[in-house]
N, C-alpha and C. Protein backbone atom coordinates (compact mmCIF):
# COMPACT_ATOMS: atom_id res chain seq x y z
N UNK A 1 1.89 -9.23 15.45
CA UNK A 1 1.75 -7.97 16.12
C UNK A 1 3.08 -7.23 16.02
N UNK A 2 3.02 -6.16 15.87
CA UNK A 2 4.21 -5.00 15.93
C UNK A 2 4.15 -3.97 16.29
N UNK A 3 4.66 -3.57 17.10
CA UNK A 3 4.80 -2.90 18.58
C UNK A 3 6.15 -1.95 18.37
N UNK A 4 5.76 -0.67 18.51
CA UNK A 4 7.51 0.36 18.78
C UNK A 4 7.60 1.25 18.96
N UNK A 5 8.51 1.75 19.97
CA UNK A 5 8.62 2.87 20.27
C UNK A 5 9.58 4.03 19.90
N UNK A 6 10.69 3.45 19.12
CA UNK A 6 11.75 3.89 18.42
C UNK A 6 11.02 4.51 16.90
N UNK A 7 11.78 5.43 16.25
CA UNK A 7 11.49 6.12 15.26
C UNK A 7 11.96 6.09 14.24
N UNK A 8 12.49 4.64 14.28
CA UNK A 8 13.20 3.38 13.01
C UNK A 8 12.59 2.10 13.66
N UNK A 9 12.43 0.72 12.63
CA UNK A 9 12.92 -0.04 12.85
C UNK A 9 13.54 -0.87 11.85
N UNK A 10 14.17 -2.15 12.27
CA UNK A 10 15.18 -2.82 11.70
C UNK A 10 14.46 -3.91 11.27
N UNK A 11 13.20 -3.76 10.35
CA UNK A 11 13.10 -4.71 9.44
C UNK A 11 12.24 -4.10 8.10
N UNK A 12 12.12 -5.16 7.31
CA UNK A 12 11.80 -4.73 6.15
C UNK A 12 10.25 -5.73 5.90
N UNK A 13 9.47 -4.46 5.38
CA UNK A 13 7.96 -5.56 5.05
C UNK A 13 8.04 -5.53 3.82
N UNK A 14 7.95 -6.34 3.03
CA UNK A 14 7.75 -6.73 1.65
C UNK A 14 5.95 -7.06 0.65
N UNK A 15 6.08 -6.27 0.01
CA UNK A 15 4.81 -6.67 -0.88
C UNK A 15 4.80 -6.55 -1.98
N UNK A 16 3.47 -7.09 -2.48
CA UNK A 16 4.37 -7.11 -4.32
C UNK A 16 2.42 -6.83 -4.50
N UNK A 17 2.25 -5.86 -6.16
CA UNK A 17 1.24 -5.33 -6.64
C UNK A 17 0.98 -6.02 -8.19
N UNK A 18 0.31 -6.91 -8.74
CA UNK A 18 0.10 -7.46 -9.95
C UNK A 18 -0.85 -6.32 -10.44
N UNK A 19 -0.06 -5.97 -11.82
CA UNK A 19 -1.25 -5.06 -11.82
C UNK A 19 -1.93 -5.52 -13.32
N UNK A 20 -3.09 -5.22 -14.31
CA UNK A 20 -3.54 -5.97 -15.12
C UNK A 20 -2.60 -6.05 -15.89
N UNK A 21 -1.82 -5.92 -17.05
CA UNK A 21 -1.01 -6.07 -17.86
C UNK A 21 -0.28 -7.27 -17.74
N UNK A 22 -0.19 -7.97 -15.94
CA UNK A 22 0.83 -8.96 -15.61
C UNK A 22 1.72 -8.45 -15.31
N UNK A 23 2.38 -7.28 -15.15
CA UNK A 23 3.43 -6.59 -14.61
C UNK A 23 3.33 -6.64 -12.85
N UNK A 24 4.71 -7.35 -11.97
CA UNK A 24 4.76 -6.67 -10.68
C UNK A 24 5.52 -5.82 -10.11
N UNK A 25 5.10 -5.56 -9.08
CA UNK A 25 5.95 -4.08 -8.88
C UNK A 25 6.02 -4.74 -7.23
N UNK A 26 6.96 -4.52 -6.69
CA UNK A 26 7.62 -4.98 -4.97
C UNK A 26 8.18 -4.08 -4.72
N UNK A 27 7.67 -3.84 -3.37
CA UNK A 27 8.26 -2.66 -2.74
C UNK A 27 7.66 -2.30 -1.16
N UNK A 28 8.17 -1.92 -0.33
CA UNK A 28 8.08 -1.79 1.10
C UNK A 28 6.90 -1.33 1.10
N UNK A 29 6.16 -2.00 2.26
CA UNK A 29 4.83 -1.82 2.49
C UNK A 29 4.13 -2.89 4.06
N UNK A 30 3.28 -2.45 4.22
CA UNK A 30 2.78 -3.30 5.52
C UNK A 30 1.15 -3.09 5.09
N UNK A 31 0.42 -4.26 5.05
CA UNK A 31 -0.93 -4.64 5.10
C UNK A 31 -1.03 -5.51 6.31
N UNK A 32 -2.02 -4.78 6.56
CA UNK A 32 -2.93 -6.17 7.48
C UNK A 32 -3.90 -6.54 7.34
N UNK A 33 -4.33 -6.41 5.77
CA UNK A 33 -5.50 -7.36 5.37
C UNK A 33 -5.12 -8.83 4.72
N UNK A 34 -5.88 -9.52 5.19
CA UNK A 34 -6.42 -10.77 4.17
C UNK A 34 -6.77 -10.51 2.71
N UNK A 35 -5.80 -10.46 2.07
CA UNK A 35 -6.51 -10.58 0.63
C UNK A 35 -7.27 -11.20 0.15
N UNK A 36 -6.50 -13.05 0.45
CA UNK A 36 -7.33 -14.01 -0.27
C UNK A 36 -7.37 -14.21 -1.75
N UNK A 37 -6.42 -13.75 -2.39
CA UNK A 37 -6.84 -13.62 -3.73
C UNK A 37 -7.40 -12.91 -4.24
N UNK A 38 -8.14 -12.10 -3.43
CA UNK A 38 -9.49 -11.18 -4.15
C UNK A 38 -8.27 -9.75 -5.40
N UNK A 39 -9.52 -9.48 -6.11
CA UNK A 39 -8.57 -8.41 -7.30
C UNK A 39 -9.35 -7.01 -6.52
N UNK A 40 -8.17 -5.73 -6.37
CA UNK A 40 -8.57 -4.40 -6.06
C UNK A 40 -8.43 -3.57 -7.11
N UNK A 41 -9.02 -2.33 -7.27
CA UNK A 41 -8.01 -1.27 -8.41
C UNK A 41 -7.42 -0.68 -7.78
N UNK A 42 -6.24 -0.29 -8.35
CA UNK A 42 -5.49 0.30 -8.32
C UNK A 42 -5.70 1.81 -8.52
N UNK A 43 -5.70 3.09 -7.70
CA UNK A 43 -5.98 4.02 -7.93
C UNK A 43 -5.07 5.48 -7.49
N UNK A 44 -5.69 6.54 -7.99
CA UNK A 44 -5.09 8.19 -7.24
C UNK A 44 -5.85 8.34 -6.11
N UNK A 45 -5.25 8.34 -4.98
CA UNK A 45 -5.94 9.13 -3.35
C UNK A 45 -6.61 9.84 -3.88
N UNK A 46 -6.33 11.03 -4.92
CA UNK A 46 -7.41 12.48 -5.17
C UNK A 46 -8.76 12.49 -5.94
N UNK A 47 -8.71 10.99 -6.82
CA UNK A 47 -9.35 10.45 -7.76
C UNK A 47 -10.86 9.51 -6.78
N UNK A 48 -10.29 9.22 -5.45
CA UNK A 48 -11.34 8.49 -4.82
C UNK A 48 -12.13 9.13 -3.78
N UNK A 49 -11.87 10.48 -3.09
CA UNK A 49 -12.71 11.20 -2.41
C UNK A 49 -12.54 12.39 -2.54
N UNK A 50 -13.48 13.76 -1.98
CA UNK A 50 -13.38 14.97 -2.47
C UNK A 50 -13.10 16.12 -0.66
N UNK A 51 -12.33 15.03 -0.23
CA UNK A 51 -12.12 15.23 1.26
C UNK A 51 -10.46 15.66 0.49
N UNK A 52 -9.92 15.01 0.01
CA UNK A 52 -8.36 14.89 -0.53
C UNK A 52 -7.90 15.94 -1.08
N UNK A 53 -6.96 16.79 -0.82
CA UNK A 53 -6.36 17.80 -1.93
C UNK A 53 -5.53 16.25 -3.03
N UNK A 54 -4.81 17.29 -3.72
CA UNK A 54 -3.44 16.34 -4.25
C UNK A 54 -2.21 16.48 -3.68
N UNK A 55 -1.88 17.27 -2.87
CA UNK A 55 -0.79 17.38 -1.89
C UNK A 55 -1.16 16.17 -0.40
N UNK A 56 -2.16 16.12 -0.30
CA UNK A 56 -2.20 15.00 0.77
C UNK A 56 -2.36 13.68 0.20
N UNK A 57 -3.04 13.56 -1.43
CA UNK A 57 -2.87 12.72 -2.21
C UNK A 57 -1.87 11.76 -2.09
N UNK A 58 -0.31 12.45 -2.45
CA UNK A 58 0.63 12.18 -2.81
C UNK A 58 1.38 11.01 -1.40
C-alpha cells in the first residue's frame, strides 16, 4: 500500500517492458497488476480509443 500526502516522494518504482524483438526498456513506473507472465501490446493512447485526442495521448 502507498499512501501520501506530500507532492514528492522519496522513492523510486522500477519496471522493465520486453518488447518483441527481445529488447528491454526500464524505467519509472508503478503497476498494480499481476502480470503473471501473461504477454500485452504495446500501444498509442490515440490508436486505442476515439474518446483520446493526441495531446491527452501523450
Amino acid at each position: 500500500m502507498l499512501t501520501l500526502e506530500a507532492s514528492t516522494i522519496d522513492r523510486r518504482f522500477i519496471d522493465k517492458v520486453i518488447l518483441g524483438n527481445g529488447k528491454t526498456l526500464v524505467g519509472n513506473a508503478i503497476n498494480g497488476f499481476q502480470m503473471n507472465g501473461s504477454i500485452f501490446p504495446l500501444v498509442f493512447g490515440k490508436e486505442v480509443t476515439d474518446r483520446c485526442n493526441e495531446h491527452s495521448a501523450k
